[in-house]
Protein backbone atom coordinates (compact mmCIF):
# COMPACT_ATOMS: atom_id res chain seq x y z
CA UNK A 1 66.97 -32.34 -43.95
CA UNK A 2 65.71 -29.99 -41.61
CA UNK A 3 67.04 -30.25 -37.98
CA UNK A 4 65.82 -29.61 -34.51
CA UNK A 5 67.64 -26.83 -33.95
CA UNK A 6 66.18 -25.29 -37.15
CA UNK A 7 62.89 -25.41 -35.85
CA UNK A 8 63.98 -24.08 -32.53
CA UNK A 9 65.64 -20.69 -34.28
CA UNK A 10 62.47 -20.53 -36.72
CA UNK A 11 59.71 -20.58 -33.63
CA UNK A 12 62.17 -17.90 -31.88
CA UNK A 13 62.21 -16.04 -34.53
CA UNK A 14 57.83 -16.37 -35.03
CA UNK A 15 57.42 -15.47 -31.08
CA UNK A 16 60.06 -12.29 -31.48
CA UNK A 17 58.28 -10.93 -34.41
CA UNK A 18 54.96 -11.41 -32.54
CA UNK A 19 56.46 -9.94 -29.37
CA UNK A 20 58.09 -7.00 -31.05
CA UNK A 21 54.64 -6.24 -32.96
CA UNK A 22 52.70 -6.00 -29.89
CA UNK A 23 55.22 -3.63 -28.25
CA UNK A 24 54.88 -1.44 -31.56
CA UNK A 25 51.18 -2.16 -32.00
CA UNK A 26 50.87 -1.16 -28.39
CA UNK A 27 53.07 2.10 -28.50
CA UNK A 28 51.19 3.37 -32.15
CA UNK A 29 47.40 2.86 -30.21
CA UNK A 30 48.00 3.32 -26.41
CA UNK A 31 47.68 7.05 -27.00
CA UNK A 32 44.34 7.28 -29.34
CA UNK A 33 42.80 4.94 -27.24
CA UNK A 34 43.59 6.45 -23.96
CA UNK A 35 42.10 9.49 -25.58
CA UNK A 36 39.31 8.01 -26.61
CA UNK A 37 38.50 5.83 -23.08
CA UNK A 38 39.28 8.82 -21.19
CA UNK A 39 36.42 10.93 -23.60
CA UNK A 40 33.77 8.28 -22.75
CA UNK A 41 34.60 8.68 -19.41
CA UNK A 42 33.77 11.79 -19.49
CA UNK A 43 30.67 11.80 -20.91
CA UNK A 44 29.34 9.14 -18.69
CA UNK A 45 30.34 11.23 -16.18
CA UNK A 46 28.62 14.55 -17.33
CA UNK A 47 25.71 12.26 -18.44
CA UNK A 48 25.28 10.86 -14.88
CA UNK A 49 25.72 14.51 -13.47
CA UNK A 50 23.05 15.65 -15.55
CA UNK A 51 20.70 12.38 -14.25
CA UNK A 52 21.44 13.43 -10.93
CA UNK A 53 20.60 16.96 -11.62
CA UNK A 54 17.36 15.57 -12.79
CA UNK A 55 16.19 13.39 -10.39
CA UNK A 56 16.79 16.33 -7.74
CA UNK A 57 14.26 19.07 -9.93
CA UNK A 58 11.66 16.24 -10.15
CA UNK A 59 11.98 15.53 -6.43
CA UNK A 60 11.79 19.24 -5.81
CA UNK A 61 8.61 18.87 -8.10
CA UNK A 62 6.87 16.40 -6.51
CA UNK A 63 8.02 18.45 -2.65
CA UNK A 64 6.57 21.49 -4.29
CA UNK A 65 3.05 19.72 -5.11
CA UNK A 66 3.21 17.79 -1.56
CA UNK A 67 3.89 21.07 -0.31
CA UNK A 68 0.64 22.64 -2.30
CA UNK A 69 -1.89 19.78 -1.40
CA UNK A 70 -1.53 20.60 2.26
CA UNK A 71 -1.32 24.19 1.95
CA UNK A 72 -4.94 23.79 -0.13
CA UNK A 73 -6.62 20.91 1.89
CA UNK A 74 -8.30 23.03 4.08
CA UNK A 75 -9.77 24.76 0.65
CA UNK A 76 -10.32 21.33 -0.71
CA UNK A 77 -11.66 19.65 2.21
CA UNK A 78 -13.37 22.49 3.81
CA UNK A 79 -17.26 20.86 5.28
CA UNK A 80 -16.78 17.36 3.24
CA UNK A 81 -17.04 15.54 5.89
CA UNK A 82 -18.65 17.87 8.94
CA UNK A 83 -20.01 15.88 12.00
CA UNK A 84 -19.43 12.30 9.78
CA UNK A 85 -18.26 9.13 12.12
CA UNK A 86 -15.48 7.53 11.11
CA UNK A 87 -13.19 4.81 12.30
CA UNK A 88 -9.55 3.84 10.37
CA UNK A 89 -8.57 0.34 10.03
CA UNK A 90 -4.67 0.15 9.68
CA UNK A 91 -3.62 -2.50 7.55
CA UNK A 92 -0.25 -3.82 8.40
CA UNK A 93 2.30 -1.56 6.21
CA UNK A 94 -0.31 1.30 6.17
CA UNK A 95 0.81 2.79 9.52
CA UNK A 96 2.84 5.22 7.46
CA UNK A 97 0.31 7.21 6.01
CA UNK A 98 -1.96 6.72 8.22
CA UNK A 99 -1.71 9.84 10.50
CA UNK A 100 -1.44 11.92 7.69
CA UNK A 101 -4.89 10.99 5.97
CA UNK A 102 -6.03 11.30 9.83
CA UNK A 103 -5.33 15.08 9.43
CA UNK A 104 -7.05 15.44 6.53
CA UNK A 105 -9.95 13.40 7.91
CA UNK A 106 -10.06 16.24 10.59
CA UNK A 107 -10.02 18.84 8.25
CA UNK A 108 -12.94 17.91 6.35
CA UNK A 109 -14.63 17.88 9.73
CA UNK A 110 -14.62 14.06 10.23
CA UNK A 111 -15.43 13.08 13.85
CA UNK A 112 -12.40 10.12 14.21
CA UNK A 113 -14.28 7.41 16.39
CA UNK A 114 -10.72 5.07 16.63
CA UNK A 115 -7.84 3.29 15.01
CA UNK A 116 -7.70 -0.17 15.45
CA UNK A 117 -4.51 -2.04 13.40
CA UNK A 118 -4.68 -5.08 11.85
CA UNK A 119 -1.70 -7.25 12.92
CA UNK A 120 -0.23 -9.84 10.51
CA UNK A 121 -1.05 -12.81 12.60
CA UNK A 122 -4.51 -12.15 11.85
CA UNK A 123 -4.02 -12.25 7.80
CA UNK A 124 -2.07 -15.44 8.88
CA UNK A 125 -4.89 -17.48 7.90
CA UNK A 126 -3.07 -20.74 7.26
CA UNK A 127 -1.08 -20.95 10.46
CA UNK A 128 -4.54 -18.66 12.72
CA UNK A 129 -7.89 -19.51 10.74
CA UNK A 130 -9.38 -22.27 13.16
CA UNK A 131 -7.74 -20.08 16.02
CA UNK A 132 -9.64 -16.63 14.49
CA UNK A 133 -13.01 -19.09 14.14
CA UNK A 134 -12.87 -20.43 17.97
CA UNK A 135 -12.10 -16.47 19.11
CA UNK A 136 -14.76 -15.32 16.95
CA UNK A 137 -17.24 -17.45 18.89
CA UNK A 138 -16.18 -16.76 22.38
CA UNK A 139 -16.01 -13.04 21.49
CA UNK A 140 -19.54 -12.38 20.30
CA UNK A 141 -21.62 -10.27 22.91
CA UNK A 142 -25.06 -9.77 24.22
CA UNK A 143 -25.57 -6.86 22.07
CA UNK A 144 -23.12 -8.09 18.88
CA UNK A 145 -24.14 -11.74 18.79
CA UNK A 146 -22.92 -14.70 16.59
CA UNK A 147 -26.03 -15.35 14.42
CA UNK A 148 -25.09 -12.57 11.44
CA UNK A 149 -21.83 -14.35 11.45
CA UNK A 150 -20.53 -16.17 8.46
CA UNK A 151 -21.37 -20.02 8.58
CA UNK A 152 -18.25 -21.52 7.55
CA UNK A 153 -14.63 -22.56 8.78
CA UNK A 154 -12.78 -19.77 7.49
CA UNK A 155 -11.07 -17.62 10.26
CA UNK A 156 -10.39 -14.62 9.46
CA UNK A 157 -13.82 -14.18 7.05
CA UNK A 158 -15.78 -14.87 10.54
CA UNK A 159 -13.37 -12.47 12.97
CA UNK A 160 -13.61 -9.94 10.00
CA UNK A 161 -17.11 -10.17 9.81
CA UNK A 162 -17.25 -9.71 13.82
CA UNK A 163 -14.80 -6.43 13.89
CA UNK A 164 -17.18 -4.84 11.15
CA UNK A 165 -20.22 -5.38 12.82
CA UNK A 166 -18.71 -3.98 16.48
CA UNK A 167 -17.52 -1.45 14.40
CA UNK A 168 -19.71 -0.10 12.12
CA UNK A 169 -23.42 0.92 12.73
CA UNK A 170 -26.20 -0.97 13.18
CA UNK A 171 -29.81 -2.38 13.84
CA UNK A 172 -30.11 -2.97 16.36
CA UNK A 173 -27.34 -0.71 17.93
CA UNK A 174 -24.47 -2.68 19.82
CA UNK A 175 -23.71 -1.07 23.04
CA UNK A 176 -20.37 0.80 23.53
CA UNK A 177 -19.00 -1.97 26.53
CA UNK A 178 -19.89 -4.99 24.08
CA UNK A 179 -18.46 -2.88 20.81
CA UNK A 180 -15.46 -2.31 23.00
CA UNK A 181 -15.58 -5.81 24.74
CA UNK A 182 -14.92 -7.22 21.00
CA UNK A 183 -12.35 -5.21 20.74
CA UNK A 184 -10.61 -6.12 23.85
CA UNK A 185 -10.52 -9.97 22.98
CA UNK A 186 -9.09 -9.39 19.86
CA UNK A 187 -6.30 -7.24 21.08
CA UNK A 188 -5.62 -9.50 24.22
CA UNK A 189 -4.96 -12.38 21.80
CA UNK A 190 -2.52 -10.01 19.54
CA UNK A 191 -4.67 -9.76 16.43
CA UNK A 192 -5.00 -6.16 16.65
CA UNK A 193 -4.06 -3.45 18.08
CA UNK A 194 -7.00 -0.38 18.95
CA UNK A 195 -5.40 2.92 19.92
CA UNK A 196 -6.72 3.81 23.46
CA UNK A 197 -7.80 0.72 24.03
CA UNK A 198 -10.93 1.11 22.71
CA UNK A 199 -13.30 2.78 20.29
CA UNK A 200 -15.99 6.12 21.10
CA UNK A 201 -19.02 4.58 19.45
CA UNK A 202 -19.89 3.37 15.87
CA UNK A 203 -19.19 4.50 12.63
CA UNK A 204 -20.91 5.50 9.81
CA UNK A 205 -17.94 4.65 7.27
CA UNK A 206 -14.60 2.94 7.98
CA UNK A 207 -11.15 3.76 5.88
CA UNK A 208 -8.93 0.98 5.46
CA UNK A 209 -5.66 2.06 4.78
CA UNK A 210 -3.35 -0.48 3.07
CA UNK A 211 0.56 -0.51 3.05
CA UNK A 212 2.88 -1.99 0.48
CA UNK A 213 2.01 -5.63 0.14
CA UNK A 214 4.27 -8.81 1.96
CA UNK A 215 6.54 -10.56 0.43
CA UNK A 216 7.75 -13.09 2.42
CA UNK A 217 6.71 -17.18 1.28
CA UNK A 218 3.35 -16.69 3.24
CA UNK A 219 1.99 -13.73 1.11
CA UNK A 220 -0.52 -14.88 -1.22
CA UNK A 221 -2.28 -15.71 1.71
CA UNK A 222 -1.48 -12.72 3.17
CA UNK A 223 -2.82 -10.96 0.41
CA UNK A 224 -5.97 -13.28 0.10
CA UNK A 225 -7.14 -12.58 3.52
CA UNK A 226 -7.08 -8.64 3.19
CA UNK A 227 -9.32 -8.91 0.58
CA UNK A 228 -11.45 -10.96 2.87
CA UNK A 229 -11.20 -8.84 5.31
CA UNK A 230 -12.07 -6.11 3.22
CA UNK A 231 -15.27 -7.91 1.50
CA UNK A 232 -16.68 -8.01 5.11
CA UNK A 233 -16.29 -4.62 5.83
CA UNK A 234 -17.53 -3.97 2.19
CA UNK A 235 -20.61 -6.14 3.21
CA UNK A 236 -21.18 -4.37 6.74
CA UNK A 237 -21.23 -0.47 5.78
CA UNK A 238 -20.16 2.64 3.71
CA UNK A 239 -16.13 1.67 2.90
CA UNK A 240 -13.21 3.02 1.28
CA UNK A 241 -9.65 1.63 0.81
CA UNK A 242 -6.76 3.54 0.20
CA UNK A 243 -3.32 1.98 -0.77
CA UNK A 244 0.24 2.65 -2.02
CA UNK A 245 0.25 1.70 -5.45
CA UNK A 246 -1.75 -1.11 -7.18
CA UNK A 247 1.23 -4.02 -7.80
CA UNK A 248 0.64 -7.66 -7.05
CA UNK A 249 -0.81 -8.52 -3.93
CA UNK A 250 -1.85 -4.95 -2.96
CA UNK A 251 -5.16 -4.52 -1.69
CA UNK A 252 -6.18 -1.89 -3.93
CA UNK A 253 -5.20 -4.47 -6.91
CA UNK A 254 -7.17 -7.25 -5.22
CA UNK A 255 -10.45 -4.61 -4.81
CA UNK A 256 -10.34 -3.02 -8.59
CA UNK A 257 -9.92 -7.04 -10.00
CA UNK A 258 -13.06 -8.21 -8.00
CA UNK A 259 -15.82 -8.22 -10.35
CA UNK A 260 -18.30 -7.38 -7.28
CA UNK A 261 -16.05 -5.54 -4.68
CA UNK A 262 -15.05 -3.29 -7.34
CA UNK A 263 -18.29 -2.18 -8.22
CA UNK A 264 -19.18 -1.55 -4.12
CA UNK A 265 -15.72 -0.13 -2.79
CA UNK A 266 -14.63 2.79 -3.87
CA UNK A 267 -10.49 3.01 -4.09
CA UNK A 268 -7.94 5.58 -3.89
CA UNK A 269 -4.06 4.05 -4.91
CA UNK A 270 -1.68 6.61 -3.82
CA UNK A 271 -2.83 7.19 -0.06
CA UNK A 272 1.06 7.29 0.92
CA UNK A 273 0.92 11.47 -0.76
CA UNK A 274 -0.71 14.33 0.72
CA UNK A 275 -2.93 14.54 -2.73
CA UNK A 276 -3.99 10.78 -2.04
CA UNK A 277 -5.05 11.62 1.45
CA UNK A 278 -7.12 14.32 0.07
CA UNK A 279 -8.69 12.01 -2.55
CA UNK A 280 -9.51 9.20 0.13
CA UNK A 281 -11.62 12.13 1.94
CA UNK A 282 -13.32 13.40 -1.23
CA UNK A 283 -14.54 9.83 -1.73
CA UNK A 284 -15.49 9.13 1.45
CA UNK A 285 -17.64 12.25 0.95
CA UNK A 286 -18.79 10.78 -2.28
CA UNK A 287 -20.01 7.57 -0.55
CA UNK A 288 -21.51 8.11 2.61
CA UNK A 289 -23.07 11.73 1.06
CA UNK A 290 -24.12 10.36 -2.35
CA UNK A 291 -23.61 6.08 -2.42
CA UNK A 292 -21.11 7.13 -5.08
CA UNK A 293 -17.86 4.40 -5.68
CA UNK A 294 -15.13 5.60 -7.64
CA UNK A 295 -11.17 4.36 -8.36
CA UNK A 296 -8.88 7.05 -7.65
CA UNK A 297 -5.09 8.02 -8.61
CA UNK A 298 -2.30 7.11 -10.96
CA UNK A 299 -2.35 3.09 -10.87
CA UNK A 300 -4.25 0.87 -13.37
CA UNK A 301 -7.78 0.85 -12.74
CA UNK A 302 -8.10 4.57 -11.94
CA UNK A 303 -11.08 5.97 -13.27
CA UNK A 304 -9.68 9.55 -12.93
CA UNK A 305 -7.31 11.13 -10.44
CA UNK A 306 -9.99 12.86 -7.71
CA UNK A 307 -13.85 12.26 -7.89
CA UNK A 308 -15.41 14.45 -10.33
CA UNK A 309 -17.34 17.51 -9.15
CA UNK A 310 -21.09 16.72 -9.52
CA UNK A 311 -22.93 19.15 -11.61
C-alpha cells in the first residue's frame, strides 16, 4: 500500500524537478532573449527618433509656406479690396486669427469699419433667448426700428437680425448714434463686446470669423445658434465666414450642410493660417465685386483651395 509519506517524497520530488527546470530553462534563454528585447528596443527607439525627425521637417514645411503667404500677400492681395467697408464679427474662439486676417484685410485695401465679438452668453440661447427677445425690443432705434425684425420668440434669431441691420448697409440708412446706440445696449448687457466702443459707419460686407467649436454639455445649442446668427447676417448683406477646420459643430460645417446658406455664403475653413486669411480676402473680393460664393480650403466641402481666377 502506498503511504503518506510516499506521496509527500513523490510531490517533492515533482516541485524540485519543476524548480530545477525553470532555473535551467531560465539560464539557457535569459541571454537570447535579453538580446532580442534589448534589439526591439532599439528599433523603437531609432523608429521614434526618426518620427520625431519627421514631424520637425513637416513643421518647418508648413513655417516655410506660413512664412511665404505673408511675404506674397501684398502680391496676392494687392487692390482686392481698395476703399471696400468692412466690419469683422468675432465669433467666440475666433479671436485668434482674427488680427491676422485683419492685416490682410488692410492689405487688400479694406477700409475696417469695427470688430464687435460675439460673447457666448449670447449663443446661450436656452438659458438667454427670451432675455435676447426683450433686449432686442428695447434696443431698436429711431433710425433701426423693430418692424424688419423677425416675428417669432427666438432670441438670438431677433438680436442677430438687429446687429446685422445696425451693422450692415441699408435703405433707408441708419444713423451712426442709433447704429452705435445698438451697439451700446448689447455690450452693456455683456452679449458683445465692440472694440472702441463703437463702430465708424456701415458696411458693405461683414467677415465672421469662427473659432474651434464648444464642447461643453451646452454645445449643440451653441452650435445651433451660430448658424442662426449667421443666416441673419447671410439674409442682411454681402457675407463670408471663415473657420478653423470643418468638424462637428463648426460653423463652417453648419454653413456648407445648409442646403440654402450654402448656396448664399461663401466659406473659407482654414482662417487660423496666413494662406486662409488670404483666401477669406480673395472671396470677399469675389462677393461684394462679382456676387460670386465659393467654399474654400482643405476640409470637406471645399470646392477648391483659393477662388479661381476669372477668365
Amino acid at each position: 500500500m502506498i503511504n503518506f509519506r510516499y506521496h509527500v517524497v513523490s510531490l517533492t520530488a515533482v516541485f524540485l524537478a519543476l524548480a530545477i527546470g525553470l532555473v535551467v530553462g531560465t539560464a539557457a534563454l535569459n541571454g537570447p532573449a535579453v538580446d532580442a528585447l534589448d534589439g526591439q528596443v532599439q528599433k523603437l527607439s531609432k523608429d521614434n527618433s526618426q518620427l520625431r525627425e519627421s514631424v520637425g521637417q513637416l513643421q518647418d514645411e508648413v513655417n516655410s509656406q506660413e512664412d511665404f503667404a505673408v511675404g506674397a500677400a501684398p502680391i496676392l492681395l494687392d487692390g482686392k479690396l481698395t476703399g471696400r467697408r468692412v466690419t469683422m464679427v468675432v465669433l467666440p474662439g475666433g479671436g485668434d486669427y482674427a488680427e491676422q486676417l485683419r492685416t490682410m484685410l488692410t492689405t487688400a485695401g479694406a477700409k475696417l469699419t469695427g470688430r464687435v465679438d460675439i460673447r457666448e452668453s449670447f449663443l446661450d440661447s436656452a438659458e438667454n433667448s427670451v432675455n435676447l427677445l426683450d433686449l432686442a425690443h428695447r434696443a431698436v432705434q429711431t433710425t433701426l426700428p423693430a418692424a424688419g425684425l423677425p416675428r417669432n420668440a427666438n432670441g438670438v434669431e431677433t438680436s442677430a437680425a438687429l446687429l446685422a441691420t445696425a451693422l450692415y448697409d441699408r435703405t433707408p440708412p441708419a444713423t451712426d448714434p442709433d447704429r452705435n446706440a445698438v451697439l451700446a445696449a448689447y455690450a452693456a448687457a455683456k452679449y458683445i463686446t465692440v472694440e472702441n466702443d463703437k463702430v465708424a459707419g456701415p458696411a458693405e460686407a461683414v467677415v465672421i470669423v469662427g473659432g474651434l467649436p464648444p464642447t461643453d454639455e451646452k454645445a449643440d445649442d451653441k452650435n445651433e445658434s451660430a448658424v442662426t446668427l449667421v443666416a441673419q447676417f447671410d439674409a442682411a448683406g454681402k457675407l463670408v465666414v471663415g473657420g478653423n477646420g470643418v468638424g462637428d459643430g463648426n460653423v463652417v460645417a453648419g454653413i456648407r450642410g445648409d442646403a440654402a446658406l450654402s448656396k448664399t455664403i461663401a466659406t473659407v475653413d482654414n482662417v487660423n493660417t496666413a494662406q486662409g486669411a488670404i483666401v477669406t480676402c480673395l472671396a470677399l473680393s469675389d462677393v461684394v465685386g462679382a456676387n460670386k460664393v465659393g467654399h474654400y480650403g482643405l476640409g470637406a466641402g471645399a470646392t477648391s483651395i483659393l477662388p479661381t481666377r476669372a477668365q
